[in-house]
Protein backbone atom coordinates (compact mmCIF):
# COMPACT_ATOMS: atom_id res chain seq x y z
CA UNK A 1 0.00 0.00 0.00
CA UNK A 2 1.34 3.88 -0.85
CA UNK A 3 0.17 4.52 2.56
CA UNK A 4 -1.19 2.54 6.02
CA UNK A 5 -4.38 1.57 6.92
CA UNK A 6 -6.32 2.59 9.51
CA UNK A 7 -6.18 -0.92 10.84
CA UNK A 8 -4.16 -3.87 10.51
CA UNK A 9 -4.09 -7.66 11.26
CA UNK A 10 -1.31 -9.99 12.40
CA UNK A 11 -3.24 -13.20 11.69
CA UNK A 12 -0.23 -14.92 10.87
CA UNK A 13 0.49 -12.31 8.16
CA UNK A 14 0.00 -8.78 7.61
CA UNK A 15 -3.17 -8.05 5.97
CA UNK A 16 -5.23 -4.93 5.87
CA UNK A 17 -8.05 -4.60 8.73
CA UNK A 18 -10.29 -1.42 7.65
CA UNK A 19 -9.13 -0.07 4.02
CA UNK A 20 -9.34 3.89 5.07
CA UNK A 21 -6.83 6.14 6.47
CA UNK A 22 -7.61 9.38 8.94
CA UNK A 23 -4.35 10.38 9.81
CA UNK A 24 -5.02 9.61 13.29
CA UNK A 25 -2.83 10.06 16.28
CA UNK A 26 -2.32 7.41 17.83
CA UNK A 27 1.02 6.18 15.92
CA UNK A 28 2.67 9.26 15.67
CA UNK A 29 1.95 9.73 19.76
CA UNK A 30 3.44 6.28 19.92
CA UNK A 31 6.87 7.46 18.27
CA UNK A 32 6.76 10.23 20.48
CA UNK A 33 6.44 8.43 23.68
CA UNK A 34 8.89 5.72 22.04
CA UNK A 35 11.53 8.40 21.30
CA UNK A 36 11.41 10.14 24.63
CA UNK A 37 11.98 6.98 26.14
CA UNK A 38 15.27 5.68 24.33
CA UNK A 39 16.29 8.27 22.35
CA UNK A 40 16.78 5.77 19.33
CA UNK A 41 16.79 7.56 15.72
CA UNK A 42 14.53 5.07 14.38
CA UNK A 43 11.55 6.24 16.15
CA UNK A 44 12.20 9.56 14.48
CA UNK A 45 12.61 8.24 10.78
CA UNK A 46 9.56 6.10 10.96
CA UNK A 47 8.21 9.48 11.80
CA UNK A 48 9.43 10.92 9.05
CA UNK A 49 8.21 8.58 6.77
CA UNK A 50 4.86 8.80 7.71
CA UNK A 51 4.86 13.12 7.61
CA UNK A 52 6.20 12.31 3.92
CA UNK A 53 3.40 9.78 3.27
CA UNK A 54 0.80 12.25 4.15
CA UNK A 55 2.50 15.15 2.26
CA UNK A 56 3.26 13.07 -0.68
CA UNK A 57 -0.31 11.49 -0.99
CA UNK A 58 -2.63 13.77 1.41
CA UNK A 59 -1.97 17.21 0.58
CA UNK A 60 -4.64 18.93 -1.26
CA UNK A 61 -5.06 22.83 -2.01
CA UNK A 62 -6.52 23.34 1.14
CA UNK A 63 -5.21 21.26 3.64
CA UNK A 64 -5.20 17.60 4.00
CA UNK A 65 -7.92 14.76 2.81
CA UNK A 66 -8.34 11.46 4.21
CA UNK A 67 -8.39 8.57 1.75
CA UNK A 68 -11.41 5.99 2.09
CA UNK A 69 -9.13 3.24 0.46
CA UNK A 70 -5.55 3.43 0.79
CA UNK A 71 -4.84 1.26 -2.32
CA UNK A 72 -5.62 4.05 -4.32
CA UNK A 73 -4.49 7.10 -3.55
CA UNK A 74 -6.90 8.99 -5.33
CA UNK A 75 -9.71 8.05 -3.35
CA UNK A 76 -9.15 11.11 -1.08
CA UNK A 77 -12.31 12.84 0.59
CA UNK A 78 -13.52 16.15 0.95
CA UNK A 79 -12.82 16.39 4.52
CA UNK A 80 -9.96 16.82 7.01
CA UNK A 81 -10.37 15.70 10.37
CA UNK A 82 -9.44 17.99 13.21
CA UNK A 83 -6.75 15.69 15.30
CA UNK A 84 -4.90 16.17 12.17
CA UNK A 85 -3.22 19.61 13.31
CA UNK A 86 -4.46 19.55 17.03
CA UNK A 87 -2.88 15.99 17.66
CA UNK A 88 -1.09 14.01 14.81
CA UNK A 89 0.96 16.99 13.60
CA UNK A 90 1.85 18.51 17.12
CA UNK A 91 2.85 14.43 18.22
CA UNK A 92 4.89 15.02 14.96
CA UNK A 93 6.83 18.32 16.02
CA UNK A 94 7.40 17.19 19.47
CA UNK A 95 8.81 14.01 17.65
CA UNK A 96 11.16 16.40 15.87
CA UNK A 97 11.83 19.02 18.58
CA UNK A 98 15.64 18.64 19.21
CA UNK A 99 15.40 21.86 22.39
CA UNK A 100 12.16 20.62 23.71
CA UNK A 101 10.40 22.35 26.41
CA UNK A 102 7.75 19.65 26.60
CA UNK A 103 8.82 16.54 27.39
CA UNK A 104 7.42 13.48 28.95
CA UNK A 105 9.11 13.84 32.30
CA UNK A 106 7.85 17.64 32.42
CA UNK A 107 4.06 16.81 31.14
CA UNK A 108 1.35 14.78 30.73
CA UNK A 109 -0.38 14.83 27.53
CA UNK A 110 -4.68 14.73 28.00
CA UNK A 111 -6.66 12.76 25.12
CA UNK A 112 -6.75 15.33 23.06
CA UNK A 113 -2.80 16.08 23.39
CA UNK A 114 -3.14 18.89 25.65
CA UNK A 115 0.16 18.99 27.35
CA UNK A 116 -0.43 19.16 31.41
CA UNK A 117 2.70 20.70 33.51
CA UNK A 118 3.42 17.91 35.89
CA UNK A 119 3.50 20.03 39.68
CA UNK A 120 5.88 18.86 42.15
């Protein structure tokens, strides 16, 4: 696929669980978490590769469109969800942010990725 599912199974091989993609959070917050924790470089290029996925096959004139089949990239629709920018792409700078200020020894992040000052 030019870019993940939604969903995926592990039954004993990869296949694809729901077809769609919604950029949604969860993975990216994942990497986050992941690189905080070890500070290993590949948390940060899988990362990478999946801001380049969306760019490369998500971008549209106005934003971003989620695809209802990944397959086929040009089954994008006409709507961008709003975790997008208030989760998957902040997950994504934190990722990224070599000077951060947030961190998760300083904050804890809400379910919408609020970041929460931890008080001592």
């Amino acid at each position: 696929w030019p870019i993940s599912p939604e969903m995926v199974r592990f039954t004993p091989y990869m296949t694809m669980g729901t077809a769609t993609n919604f950029q949604r959070p969860e993975t990216v917050e994942s990497l986050f978490v992941l690189w905080q924790v070890t500070k290993d470089e590949k948390w940060r290029k899988y990362g990478w590769t999946i801001f380049q996925k969306f760019e490369k096959h998500l971008k549209v004139a106005n934003g971003y469109a989620s695809l209802t089949h990944v397959a086929d990239t040009n089954s994008k629709s006409d709507k961008m969800e709003s975790f997008l920018l208030a989760e998957t792409y902040k997950y994504l700078y934190l990722l990224f942010d070599d000077n951060p200020s947030i961190t998760i020894d300083t904050h804890v992040f809400n379910t919408e990725a609020h970041p929460i000052p931890i008080k001592d």
